[in-house]
C-alpha atoms as a PDB file:
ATOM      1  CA  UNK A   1     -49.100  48.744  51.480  1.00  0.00           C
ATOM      2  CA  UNK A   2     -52.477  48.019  49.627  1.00  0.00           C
ATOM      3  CA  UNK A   3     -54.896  50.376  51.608  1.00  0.00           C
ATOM      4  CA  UNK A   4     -51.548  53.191  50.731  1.00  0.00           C
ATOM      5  CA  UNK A   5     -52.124  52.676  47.174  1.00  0.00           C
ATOM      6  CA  UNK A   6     -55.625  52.526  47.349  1.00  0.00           C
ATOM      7  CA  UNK A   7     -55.713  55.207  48.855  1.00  0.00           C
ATOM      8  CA  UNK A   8     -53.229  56.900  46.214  1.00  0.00           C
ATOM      9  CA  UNK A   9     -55.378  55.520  43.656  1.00  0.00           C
ATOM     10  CA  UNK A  10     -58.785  57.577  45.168  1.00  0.00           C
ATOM     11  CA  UNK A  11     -56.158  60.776  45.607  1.00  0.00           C
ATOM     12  CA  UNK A  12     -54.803  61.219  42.138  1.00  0.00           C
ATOM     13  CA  UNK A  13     -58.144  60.331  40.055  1.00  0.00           C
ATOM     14  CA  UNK A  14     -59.464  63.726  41.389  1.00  0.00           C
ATOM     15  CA  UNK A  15     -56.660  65.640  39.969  1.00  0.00           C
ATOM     16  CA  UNK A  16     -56.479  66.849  36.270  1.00  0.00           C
ATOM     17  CA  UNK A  17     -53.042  68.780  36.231  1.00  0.00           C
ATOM     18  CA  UNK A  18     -50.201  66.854  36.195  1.00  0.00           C
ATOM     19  CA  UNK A  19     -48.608  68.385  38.768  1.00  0.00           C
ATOM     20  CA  UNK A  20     -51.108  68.103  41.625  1.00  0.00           C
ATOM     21  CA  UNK A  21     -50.873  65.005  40.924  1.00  0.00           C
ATOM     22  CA  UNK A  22     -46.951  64.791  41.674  1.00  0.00           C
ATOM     23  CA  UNK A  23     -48.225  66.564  44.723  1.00  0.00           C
ATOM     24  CA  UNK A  24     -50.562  63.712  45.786  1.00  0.00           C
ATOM     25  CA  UNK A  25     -47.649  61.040  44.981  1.00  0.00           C
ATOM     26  CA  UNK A  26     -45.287  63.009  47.204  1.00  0.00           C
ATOM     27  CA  UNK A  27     -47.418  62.914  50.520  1.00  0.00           C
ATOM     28  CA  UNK A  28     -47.678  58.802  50.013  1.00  0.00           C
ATOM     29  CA  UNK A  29     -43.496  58.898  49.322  1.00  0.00           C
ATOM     30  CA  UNK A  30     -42.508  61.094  51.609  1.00  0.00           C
ATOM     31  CA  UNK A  31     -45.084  59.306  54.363  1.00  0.00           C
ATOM     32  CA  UNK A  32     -44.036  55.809  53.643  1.00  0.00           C
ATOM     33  CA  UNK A  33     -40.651  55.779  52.302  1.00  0.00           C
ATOM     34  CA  UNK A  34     -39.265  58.966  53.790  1.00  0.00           C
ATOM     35  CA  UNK A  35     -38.427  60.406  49.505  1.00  0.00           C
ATOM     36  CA  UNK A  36     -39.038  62.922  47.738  1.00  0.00           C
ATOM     37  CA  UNK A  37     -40.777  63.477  44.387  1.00  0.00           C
ATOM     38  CA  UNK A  38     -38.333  64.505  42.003  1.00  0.00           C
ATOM     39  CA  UNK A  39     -40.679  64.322  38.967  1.00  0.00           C
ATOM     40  CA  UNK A  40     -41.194  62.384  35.947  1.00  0.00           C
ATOM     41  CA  UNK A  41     -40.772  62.622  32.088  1.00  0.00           C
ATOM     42  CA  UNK A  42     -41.942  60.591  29.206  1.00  0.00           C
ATOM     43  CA  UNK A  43     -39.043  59.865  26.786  1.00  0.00           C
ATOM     44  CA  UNK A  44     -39.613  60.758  23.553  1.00  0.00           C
ATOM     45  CA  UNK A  45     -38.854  58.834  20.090  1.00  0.00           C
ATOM     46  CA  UNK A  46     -36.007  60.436  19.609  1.00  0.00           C
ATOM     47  CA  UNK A  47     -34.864  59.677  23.106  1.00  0.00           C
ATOM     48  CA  UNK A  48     -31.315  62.040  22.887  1.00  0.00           C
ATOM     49  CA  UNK A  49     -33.195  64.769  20.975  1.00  0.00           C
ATOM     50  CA  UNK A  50     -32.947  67.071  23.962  1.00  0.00           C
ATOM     51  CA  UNK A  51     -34.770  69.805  22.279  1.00  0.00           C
ATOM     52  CA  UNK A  52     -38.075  67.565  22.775  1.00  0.00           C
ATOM     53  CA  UNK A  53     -37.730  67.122  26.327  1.00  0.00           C
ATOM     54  CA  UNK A  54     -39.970  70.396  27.445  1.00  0.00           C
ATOM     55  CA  UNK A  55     -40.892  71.371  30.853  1.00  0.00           C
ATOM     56  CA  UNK A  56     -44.515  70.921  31.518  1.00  0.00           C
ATOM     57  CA  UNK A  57     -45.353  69.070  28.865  1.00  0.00           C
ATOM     58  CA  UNK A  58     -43.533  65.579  28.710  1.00  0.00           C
ATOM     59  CA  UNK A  59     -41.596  66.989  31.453  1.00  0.00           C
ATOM     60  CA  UNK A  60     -42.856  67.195  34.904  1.00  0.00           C
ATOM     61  CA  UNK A  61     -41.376  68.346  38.361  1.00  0.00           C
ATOM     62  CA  UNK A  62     -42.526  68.480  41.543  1.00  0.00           C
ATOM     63  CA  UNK A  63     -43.011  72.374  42.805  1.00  0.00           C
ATOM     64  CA  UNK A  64     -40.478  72.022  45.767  1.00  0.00           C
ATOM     65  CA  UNK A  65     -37.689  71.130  42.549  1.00  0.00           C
ATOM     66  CA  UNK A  66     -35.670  74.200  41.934  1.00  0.00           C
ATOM     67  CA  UNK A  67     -36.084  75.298  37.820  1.00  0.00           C
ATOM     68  CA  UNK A  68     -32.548  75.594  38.423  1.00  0.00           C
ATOM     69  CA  UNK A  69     -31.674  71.900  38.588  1.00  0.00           C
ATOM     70  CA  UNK A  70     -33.383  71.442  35.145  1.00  0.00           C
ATOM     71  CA  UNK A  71     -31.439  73.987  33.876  1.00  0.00           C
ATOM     72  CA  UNK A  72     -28.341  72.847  34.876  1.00  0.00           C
ATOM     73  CA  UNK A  73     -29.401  69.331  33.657  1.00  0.00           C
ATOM     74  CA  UNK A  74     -29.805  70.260  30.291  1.00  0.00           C
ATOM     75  CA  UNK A  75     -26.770  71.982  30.134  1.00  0.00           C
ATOM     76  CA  UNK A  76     -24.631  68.942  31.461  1.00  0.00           C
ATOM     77  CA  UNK A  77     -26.389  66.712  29.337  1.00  0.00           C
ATOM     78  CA  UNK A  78     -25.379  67.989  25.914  1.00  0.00           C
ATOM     79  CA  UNK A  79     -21.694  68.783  27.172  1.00  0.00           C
ATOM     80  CA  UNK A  80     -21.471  65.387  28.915  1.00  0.00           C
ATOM     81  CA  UNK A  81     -23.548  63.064  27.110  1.00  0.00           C
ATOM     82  CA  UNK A  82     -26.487  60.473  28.777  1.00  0.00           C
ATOM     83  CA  UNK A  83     -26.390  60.455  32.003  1.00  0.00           C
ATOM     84  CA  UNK A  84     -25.652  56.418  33.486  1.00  0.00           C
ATOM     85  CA  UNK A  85     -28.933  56.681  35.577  1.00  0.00           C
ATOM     86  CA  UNK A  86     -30.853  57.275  32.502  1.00  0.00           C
ATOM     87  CA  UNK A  87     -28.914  54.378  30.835  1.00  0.00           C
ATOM     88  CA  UNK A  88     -30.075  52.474  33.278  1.00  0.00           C
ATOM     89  CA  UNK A  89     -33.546  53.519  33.025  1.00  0.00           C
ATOM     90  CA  UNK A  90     -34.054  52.941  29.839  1.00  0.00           C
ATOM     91  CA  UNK A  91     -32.834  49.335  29.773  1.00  0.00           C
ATOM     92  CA  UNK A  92     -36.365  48.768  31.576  1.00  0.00           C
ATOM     93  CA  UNK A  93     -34.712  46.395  34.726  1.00  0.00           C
ATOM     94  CA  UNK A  94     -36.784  47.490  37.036  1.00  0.00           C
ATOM     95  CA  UNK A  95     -36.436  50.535  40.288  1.00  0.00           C
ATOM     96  CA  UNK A  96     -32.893  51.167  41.655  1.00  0.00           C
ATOM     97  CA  UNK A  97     -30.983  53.340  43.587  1.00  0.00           C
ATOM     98  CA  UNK A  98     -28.753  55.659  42.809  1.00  0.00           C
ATOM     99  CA  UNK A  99     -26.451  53.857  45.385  1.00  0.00           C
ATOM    100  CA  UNK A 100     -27.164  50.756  43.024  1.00  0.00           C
ATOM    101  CA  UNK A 101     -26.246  52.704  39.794  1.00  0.00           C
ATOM    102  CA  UNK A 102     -23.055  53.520  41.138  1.00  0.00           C
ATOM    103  CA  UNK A 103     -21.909  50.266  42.783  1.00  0.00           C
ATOM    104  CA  UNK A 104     -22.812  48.233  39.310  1.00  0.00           C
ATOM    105  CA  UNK A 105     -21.595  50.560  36.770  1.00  0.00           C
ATOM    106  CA  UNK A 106     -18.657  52.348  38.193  1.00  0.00           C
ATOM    107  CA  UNK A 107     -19.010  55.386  36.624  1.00  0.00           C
ATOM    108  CA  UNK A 108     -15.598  57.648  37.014  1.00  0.00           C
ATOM    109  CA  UNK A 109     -14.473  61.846  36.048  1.00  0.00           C
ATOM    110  CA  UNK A 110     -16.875  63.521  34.317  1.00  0.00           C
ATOM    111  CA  UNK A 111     -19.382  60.289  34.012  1.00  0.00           C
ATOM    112  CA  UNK A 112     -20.260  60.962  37.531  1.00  0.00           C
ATOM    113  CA  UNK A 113     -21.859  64.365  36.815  1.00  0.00           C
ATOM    114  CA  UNK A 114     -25.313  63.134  37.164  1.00  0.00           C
ATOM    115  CA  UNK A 115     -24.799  62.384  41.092  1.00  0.00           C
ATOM    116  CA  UNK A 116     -22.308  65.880  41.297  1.00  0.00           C
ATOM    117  CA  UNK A 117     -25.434  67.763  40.004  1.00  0.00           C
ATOM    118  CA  UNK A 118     -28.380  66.107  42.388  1.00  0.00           C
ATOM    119  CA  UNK A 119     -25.587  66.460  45.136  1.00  0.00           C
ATOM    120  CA  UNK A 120     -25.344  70.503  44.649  1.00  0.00           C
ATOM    121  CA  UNK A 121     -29.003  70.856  45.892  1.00  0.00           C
ATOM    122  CA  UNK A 122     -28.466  68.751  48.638  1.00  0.00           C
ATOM    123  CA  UNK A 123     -29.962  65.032  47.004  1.00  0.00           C
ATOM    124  CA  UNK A 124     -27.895  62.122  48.271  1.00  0.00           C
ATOM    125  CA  UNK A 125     -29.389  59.243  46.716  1.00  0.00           C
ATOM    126  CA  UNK A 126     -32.280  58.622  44.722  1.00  0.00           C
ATOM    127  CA  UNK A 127     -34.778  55.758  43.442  1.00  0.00           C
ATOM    128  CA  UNK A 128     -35.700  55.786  39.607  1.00  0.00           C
ATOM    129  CA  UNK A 129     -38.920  54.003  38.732  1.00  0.00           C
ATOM    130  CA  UNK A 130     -38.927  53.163  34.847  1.00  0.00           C
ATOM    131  CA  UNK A 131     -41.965  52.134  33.117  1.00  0.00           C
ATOM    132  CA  UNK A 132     -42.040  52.118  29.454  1.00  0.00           C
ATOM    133  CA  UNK A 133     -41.149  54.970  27.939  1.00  0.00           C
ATOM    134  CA  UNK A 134     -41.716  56.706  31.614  1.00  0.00           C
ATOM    135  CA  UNK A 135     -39.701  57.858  34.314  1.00  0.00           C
ATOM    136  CA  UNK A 136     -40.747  58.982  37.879  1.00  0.00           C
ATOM    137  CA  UNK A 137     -37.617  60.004  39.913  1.00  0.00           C
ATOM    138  CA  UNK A 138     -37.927  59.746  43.766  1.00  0.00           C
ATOM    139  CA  UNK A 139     -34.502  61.315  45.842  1.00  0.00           C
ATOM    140  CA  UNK A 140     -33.747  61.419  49.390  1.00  0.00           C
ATOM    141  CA  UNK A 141     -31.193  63.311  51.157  1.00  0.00           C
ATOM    142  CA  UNK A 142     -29.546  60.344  52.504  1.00  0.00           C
ATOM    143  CA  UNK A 143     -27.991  57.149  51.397  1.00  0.00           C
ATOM    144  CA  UNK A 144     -31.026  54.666  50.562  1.00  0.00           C
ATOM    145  CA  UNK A 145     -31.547  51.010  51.344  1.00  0.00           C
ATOM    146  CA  UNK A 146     -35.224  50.276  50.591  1.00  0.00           C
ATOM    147  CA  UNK A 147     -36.316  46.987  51.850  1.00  0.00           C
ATOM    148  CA  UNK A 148     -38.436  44.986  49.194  1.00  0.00           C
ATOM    149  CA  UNK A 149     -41.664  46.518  50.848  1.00  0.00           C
ATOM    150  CA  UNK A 150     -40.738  49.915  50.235  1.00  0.00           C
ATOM    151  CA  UNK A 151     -39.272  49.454  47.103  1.00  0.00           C
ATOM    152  CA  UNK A 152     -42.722  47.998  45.743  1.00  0.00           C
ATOM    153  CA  UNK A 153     -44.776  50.504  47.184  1.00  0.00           C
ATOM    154  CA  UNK A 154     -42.713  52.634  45.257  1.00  0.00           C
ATOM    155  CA  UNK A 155     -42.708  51.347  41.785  1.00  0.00           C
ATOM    156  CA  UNK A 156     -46.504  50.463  42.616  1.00  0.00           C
ATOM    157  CA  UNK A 157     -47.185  54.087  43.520  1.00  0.00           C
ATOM    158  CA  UNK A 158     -44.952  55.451  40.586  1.00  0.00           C
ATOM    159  CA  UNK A 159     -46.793  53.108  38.311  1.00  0.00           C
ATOM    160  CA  UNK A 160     -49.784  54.183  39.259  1.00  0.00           C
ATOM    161  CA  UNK A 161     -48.876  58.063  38.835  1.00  0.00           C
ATOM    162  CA  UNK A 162     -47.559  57.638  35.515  1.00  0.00           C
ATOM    163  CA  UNK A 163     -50.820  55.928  34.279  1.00  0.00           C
ATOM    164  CA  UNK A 164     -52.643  58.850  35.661  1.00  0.00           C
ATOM    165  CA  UNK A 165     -50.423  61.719  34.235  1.00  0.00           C
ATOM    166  CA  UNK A 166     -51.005  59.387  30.811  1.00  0.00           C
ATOM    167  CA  UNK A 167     -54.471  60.491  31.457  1.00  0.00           C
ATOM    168  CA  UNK A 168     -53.792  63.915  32.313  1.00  0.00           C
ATOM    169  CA  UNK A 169     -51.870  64.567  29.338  1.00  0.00           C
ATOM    170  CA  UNK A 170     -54.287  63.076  26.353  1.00  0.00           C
ATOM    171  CA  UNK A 171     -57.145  65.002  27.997  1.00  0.00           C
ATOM    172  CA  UNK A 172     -55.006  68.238  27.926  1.00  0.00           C
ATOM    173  CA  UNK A 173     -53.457  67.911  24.687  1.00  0.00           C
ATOM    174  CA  UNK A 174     -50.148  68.391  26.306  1.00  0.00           C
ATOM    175  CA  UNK A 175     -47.218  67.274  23.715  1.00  0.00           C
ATOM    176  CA  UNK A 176     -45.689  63.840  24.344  1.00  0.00           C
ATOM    177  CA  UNK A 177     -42.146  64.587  23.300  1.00  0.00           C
ATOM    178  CA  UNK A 178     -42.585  63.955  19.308  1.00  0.00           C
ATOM    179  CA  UNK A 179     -43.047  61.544  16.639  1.00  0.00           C
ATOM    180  CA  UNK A 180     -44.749  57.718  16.188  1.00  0.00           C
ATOM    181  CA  UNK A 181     -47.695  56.571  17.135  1.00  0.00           C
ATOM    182  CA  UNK A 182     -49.068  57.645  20.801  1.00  0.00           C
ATOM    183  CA  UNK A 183     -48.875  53.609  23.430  1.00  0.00           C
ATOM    184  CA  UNK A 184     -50.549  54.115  26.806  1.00  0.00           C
ATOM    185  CA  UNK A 185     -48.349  53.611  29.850  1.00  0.00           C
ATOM    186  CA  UNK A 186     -50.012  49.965  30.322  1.00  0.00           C
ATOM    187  CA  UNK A 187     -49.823  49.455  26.328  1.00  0.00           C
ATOM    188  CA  UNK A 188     -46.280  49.924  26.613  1.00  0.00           C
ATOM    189  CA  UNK A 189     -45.722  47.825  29.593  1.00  0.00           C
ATOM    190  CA  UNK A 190     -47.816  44.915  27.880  1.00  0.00           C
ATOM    191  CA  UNK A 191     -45.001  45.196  25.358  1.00  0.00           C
ATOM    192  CA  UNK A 192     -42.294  45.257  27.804  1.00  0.00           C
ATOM    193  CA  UNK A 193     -42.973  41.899  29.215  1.00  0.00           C
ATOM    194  CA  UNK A 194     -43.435  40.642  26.000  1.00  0.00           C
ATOM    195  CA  UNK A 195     -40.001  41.783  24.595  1.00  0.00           C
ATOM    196  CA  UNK A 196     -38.448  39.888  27.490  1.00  0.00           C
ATOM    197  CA  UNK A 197     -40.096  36.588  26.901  1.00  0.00           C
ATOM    198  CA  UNK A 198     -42.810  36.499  29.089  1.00  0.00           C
ATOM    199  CA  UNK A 199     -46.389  35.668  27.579  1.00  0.00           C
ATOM    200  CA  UNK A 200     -49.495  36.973  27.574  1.00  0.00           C
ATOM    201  CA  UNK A 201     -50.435  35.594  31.203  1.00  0.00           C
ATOM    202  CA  UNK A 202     -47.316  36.262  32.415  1.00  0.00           C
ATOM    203  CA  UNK A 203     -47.013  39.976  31.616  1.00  0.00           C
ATOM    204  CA  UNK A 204     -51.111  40.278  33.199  1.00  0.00           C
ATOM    205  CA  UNK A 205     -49.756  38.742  36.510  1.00  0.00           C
ATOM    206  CA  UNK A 206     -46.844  40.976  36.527  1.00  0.00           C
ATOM    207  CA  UNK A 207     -48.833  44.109  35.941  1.00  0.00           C
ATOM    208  CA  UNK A 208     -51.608  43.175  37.958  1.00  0.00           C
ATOM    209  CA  UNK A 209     -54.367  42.887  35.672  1.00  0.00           C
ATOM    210  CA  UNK A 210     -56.872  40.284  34.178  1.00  0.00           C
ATOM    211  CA  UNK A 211     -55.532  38.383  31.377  1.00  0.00           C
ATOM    212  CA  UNK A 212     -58.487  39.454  29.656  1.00  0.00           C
ATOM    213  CA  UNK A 213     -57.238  43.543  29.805  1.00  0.00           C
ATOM    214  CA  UNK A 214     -54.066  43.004  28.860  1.00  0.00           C
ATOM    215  CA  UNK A 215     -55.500  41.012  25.500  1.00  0.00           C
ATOM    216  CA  UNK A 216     -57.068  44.262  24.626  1.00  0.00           C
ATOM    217  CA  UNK A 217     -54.012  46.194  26.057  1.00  0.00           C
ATOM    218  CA  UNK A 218     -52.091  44.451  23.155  1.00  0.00           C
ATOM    219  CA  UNK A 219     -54.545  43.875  20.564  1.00  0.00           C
ATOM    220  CA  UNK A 220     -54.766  48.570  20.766  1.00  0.00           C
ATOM    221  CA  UNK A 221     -50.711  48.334  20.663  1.00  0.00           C
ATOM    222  CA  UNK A 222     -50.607  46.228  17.829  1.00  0.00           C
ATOM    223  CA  UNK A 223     -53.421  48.535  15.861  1.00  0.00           C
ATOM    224  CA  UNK A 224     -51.478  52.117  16.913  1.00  0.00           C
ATOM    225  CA  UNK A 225     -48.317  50.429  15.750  1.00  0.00           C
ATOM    226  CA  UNK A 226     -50.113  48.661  12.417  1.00  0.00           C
ATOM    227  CA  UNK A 227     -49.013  44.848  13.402  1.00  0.00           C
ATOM    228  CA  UNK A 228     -51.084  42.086  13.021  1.00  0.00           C
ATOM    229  CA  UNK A 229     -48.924  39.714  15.422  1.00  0.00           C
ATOM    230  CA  UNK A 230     -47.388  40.459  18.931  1.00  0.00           C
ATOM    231  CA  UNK A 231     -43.915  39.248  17.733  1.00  0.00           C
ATOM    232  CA  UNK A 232     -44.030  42.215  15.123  1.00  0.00           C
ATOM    233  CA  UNK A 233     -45.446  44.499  17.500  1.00  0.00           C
ATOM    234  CA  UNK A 234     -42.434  44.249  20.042  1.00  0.00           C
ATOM    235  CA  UNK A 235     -40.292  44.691  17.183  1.00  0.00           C
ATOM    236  CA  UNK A 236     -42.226  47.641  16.226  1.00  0.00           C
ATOM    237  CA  UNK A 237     -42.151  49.373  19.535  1.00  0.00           C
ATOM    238  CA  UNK A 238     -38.147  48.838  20.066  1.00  0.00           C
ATOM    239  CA  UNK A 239     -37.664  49.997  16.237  1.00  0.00           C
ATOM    240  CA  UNK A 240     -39.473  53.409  17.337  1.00  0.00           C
ATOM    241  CA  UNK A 241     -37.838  53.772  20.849  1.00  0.00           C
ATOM    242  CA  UNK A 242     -40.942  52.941  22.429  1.00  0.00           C
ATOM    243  CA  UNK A 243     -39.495  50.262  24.862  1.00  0.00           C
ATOM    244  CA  UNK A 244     -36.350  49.298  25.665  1.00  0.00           C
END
């Protein structure tokens, strides 16, 4: 699993358009875990303002994705309302299946339209990945059971991707989605960990990092969000939509 996402890591560093580097995501997914690259979109502050999700530029599919199936999503998502994977998402739990979704949530009628819709262009189940105000969507065209391996290669590789397109976007310009102050994907995940309790050493051994970085991680959070303590900081960032 490391020398994959080393590997990933060399891949996507080369790549400056967001999505070639979807591209170099899907070979490692569909290599390792047999899934496809759905794509990924950063949630803006306004997170059911649909008008400020925008293709391309906090908005990002994978080239084998139909436009179609984007189209129809945003159609079914102002008639039906939120779909329950991105409830789920955006309570920041951690990866799951779509499988998952529907077993603990027991959506029924019209609250299943999310599955109807990847269903019409032949995606069975799928495997969200949220991180901060991220989202990289994985589906496969059968049922999925990821052991814990695959499922952290996943979320590893994800990760990984979404700090990249991060990258990718503040060097293009692209627009974020709208409104408050502009957290890094690993800002925002500093922030994450903290809203759940976990301290400052905690949150660096979840994410992987020295406890060092991720003291500078939230001392740049807490000066793009104008706080002078953590505590305020996290309150900050769920007052704005920033975390969940």
């Amino acid at each position: 699993m490391l020398r994959a996402i080393a590997q990933l890591s060399t891949e996507i560093a080369g790549e400056t358009d967001p999505i070639s580097v979807l591209d170099v995501l899907q070979r490692t997914a569909a290599a390792k875990a047999g899934v496809q690259v759905l794509g990924a979109w950063r949630t803006p502050s306004q997170r059911c303002n649909w008008a400020a999700y925008r293709s391309n530029h906090n908005v990002f599919f994978h080239p084998d994705v139909p436009n179609e199936l984007w189209l129809e999503y945003q159609a079914l998502v102002r008639k039906h309302g939120v779909s329950v994977t991105a409830q789920r998402a955006w309570r920041n739990e951690g990866p799951f299946t779509f499988t998952e979704v529907l077993r603990t949530e027991r959506p029924s009628g019209e609250d299943r339209w999310i599955f109807d819709l990847y269903r019409r262009y032949g995606r069975r189940d799928g495997f969200y990945c949220p991180w901060g105000r991220w989202l990289m969507m994985f589906t496969a065209r059968t049922v999925l059971s990821p052991i814990a391996e695959t499922r952290a290669l996943l979320f590893a590789a994800a990760n990984m991707t979404i700090c990249r397109l991060e990258e990718v976007i503040d060097h293009r310009g692209l627009d974020r989605g709208g409104g408050g102050p502009s957290l890094s994907a690993r800002e925002l995940a500093v922030l994450v960990h903290l809203s759940r309790g976990d301290s400052l050493a905690e949150s660096a051994q979840a994410l992987a990092i020295q406890a060092g970085t991720a003291k500078k991680l939230l001392a740049r959070a807490q000066g793009k969000l104008g706080t002078r303590h953590y505590v305020h900081a996290v309150a900050e960032a769920l007052r704005l939509n920033l975390i969940s």
